[in-house]
Protein backbone atom coordinates (compact mmCIF):
# COMPACT_ATOMS: atom_id res chain seq x y z
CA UNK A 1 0.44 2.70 -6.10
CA UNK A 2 2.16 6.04 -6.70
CA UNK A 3 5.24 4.69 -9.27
CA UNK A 4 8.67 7.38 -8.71
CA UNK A 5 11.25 5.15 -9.15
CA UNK A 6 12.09 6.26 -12.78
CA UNK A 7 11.94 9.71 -11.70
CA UNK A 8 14.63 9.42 -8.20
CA UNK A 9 16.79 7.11 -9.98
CA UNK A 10 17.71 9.29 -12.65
CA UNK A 11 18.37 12.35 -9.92
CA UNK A 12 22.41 12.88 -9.38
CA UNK A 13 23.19 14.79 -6.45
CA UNK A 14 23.97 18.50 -7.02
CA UNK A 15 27.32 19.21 -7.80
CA UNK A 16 27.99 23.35 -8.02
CA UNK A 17 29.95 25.77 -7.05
CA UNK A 18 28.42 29.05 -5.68
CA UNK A 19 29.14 30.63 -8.84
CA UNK A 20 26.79 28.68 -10.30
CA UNK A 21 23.80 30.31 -12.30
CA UNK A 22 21.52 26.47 -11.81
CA UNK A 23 21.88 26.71 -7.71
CA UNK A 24 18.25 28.39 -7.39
CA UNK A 25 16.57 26.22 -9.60
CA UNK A 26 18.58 23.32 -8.44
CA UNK A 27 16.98 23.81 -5.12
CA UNK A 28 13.91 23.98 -6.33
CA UNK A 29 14.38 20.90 -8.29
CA UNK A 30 15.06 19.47 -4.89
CA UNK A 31 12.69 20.64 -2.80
CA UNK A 32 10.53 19.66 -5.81
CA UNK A 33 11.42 16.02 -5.29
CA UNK A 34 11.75 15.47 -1.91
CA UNK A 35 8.02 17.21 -1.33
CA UNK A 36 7.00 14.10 -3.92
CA UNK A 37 8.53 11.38 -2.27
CA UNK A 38 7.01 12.74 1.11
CA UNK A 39 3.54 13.19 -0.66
CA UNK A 40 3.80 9.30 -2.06
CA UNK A 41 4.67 8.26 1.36
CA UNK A 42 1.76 9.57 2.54
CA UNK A 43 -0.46 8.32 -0.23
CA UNK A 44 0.77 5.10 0.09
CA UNK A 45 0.47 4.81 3.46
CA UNK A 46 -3.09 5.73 3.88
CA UNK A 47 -3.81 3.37 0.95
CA UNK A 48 -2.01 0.68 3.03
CA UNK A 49 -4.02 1.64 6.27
CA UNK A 50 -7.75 1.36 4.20
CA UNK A 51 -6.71 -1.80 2.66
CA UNK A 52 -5.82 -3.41 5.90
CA UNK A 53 -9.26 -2.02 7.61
CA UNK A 54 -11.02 -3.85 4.48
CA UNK A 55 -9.04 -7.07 4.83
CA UNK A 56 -10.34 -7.03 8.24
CA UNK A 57 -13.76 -6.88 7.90
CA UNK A 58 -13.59 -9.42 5.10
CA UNK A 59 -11.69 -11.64 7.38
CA UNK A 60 -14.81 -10.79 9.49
CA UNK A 61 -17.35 -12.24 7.27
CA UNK A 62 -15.90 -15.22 5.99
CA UNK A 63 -15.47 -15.71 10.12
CA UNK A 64 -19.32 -15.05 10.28
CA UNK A 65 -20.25 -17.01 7.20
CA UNK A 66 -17.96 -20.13 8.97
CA UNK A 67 -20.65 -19.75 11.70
CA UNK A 68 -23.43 -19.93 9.19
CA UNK A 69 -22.21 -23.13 8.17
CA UNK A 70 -22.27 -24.63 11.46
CA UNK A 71 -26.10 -23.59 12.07
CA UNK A 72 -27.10 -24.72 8.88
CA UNK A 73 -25.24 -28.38 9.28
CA UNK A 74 -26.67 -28.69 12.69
CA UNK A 75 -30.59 -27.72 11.20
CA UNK A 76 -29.55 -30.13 8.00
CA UNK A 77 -30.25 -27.28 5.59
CA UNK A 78 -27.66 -27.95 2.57
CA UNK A 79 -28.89 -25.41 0.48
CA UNK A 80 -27.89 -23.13 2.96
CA UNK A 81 -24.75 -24.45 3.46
CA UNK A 82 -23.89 -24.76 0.43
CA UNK A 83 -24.84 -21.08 0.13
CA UNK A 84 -22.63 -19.98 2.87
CA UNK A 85 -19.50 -22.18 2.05
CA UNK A 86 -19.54 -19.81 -1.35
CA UNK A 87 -19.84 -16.37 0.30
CA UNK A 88 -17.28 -18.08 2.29
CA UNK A 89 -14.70 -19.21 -0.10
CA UNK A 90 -15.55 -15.41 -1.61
CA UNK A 91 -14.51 -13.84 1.49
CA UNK A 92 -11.05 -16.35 2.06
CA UNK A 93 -10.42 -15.04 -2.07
CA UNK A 94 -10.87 -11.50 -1.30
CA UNK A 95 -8.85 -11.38 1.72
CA UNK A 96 -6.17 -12.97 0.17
CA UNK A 97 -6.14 -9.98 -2.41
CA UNK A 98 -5.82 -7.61 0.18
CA UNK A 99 -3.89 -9.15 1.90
CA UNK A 100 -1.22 -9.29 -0.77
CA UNK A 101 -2.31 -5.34 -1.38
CA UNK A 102 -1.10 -4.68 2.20
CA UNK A 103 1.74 -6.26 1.70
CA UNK A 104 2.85 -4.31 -1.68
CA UNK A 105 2.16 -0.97 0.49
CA UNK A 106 4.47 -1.59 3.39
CA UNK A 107 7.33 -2.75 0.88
CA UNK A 108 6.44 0.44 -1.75
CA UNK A 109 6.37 3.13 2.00
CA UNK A 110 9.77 1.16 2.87
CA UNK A 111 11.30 1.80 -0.53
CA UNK A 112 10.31 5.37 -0.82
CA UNK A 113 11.71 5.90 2.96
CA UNK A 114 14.78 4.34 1.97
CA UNK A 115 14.84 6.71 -1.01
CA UNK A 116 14.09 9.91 0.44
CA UNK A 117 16.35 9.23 3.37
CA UNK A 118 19.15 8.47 0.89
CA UNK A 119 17.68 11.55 -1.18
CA UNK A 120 18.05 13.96 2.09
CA UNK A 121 21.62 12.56 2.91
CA UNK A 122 22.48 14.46 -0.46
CA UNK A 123 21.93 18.00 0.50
């Protein structure tokens, strides 16, 4: 997760007056920033759109390995069972990870949107 909120907190709006020497680079400063926050939107976005396409398909196969379960109780194999309640429980774990990962994205994109909406309001 891209961390900026050290670097946009400690950004005060420009205050100059067109006699100012610092305008140019001021603006550049800006443009600087804003380009960031846009570019860790992004980032974090697309992050937040691969985890959720992983905690899918690992929602998938602890679905499938539920099924596994049932065939192997109705042929009596416990081994097997046994087997598949693990890779299971491993697949309930890992989409609870992600899961929470997902969940830090869209709150990190919200915060950055807040940011460089209150960042923009400046100019």
């Amino acid at each position: 997760m891209v961390e900026l909120n050290h670097l946009f907190t400690q950004i005060k709006s420009p205050s100059y007056s067109e006699n100012d020497h610092n305008a140019e680079p001021l603006a550049d400063t800006w443009s600087h920033y804003l380009q960031t926050l846009h570019e860790a939107i992004a980032e974090s976005d697309t992050a937040k759109q691969i985890l959720q396409k992983d905690y899918a398909r690992v929602q998938a196969l602890a679905i499938a390995w539920e099924k596994e379960i049932q065939i192997a109780s109705k042929n009596s194999r416990e081994d097997r069972v046994r087997q598949a309640l693990t890779y299971k429980q491993s697949c309930i774990t890992k989409a609870r990870e992600l899961k929470t990962l997902v969940e830090r994205h869209v709150i990190h994109v919200s915060i950055l949107q807040t940011r460089l909406a209150y960042w923009q309001n400046q100019l």
